[in-house]
C-alpha atoms as a PDB file:
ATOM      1  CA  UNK A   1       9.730 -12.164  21.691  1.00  0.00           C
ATOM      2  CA  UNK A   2      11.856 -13.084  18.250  1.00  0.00           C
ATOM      3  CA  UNK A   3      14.749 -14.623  18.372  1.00  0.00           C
ATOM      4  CA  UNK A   4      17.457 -11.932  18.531  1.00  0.00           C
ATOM      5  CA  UNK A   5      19.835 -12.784  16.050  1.00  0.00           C
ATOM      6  CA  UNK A   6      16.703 -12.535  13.272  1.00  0.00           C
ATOM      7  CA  UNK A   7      16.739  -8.565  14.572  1.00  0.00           C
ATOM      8  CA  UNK A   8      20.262  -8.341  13.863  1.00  0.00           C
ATOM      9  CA  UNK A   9      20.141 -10.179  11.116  1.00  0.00           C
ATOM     10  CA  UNK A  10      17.415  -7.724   9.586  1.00  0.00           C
ATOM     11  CA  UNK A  11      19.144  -4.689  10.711  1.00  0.00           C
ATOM     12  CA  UNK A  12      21.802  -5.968   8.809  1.00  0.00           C
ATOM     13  CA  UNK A  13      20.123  -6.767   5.609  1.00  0.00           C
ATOM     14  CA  UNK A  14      18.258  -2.859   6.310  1.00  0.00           C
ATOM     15  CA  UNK A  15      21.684  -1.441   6.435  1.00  0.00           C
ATOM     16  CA  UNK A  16      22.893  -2.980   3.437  1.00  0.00           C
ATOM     17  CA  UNK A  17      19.813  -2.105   1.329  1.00  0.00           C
ATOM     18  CA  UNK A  18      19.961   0.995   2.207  1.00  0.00           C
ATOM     19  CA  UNK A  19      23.427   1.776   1.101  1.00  0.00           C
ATOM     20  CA  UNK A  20      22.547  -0.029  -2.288  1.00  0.00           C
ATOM     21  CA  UNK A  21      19.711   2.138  -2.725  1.00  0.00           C
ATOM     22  CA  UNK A  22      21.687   5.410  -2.125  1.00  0.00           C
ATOM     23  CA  UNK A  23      24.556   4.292  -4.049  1.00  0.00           C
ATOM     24  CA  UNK A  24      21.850   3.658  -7.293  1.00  0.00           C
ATOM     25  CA  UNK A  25      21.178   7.323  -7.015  1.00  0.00           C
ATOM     26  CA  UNK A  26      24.880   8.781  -7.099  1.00  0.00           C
ATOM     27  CA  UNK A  27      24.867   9.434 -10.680  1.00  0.00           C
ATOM     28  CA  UNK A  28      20.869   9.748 -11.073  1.00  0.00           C
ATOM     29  CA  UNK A  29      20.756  13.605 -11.205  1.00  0.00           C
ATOM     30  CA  UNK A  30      17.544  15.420 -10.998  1.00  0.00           C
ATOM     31  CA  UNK A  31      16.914  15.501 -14.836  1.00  0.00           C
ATOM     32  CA  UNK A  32      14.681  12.563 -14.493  1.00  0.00           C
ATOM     33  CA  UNK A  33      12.484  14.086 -12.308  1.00  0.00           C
ATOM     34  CA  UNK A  34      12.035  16.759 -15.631  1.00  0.00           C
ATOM     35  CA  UNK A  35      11.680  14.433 -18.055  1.00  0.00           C
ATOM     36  CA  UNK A  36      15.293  14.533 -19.763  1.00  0.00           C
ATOM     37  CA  UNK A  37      15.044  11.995 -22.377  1.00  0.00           C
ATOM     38  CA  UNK A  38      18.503  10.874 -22.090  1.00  0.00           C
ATOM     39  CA  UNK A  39      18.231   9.886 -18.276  1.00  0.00           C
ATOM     40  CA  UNK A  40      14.944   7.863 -18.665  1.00  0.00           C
ATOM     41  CA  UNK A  41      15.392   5.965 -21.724  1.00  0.00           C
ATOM     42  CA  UNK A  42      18.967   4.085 -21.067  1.00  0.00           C
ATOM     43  CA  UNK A  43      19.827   0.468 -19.928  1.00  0.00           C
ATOM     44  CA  UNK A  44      22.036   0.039 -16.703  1.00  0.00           C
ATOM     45  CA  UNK A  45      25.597  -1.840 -17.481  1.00  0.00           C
ATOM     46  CA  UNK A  46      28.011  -3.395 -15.302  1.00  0.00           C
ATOM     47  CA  UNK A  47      27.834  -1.862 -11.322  1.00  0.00           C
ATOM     48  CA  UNK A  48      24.297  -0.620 -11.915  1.00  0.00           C
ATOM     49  CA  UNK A  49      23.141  -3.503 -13.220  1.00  0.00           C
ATOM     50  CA  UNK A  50      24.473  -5.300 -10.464  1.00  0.00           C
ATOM     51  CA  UNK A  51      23.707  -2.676  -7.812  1.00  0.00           C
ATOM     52  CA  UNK A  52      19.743  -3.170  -9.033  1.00  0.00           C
ATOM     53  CA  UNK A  53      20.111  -6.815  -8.751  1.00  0.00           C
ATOM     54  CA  UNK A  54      21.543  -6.778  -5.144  1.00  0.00           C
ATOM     55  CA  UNK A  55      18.796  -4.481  -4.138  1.00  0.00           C
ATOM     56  CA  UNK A  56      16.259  -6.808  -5.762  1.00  0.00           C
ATOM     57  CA  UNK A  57      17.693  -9.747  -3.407  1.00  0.00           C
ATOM     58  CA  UNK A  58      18.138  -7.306  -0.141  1.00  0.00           C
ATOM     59  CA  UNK A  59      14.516  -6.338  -0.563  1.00  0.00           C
ATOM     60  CA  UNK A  60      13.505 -10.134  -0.508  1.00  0.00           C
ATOM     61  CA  UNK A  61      15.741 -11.260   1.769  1.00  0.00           C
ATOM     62  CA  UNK A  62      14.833  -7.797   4.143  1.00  0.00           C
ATOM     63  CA  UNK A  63      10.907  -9.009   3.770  1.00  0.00           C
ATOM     64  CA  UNK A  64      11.874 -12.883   4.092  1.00  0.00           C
ATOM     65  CA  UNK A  65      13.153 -11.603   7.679  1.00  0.00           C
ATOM     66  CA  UNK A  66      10.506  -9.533   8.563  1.00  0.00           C
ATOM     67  CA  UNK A  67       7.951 -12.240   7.998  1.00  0.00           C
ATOM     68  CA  UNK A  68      10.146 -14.820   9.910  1.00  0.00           C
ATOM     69  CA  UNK A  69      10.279 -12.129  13.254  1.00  0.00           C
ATOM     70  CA  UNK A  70       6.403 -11.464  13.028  1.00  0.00           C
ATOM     71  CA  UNK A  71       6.149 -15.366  13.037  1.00  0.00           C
ATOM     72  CA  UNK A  72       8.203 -16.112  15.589  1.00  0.00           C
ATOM     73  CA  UNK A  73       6.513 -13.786  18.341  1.00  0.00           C
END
């Protein structure tokens, strides 16, 4: 049985990527799912950027965990 504070730990780091995820698709709309030119083609700035970087390193950190539990048991 893993340790249990890697289980909270990746609960944790699960909760937290998912609210980064959901916050990313606030202001998303559904015109990229029909091709809107405007809402494909444009670069993220400031909180997106940084939202998309903190999901980058909550996804890492979330499979870093889940490697380290499956190793441990």
């Amino acid at each position: 049985m893993p340790p249990t504070y890697l289980i909270v730990a990746q609960i944790l780091v699960a909760i937290a990527l998912i609210a980064t995820v959901l916050f990313q698709l606030h202001g998303g709309g559904l015109g990229g799912i029909f091709g809107q030119t405007d809402s494909v083609y444009r670069s993220r700035r400031g909180v997106e950027k940084t939202l998309l970087r903190l999901t980058i390193v909550l996804g890492v950190v979330f499979i870093i965990f889940a490697v380290l539990i499956v190793m441990s048991s």
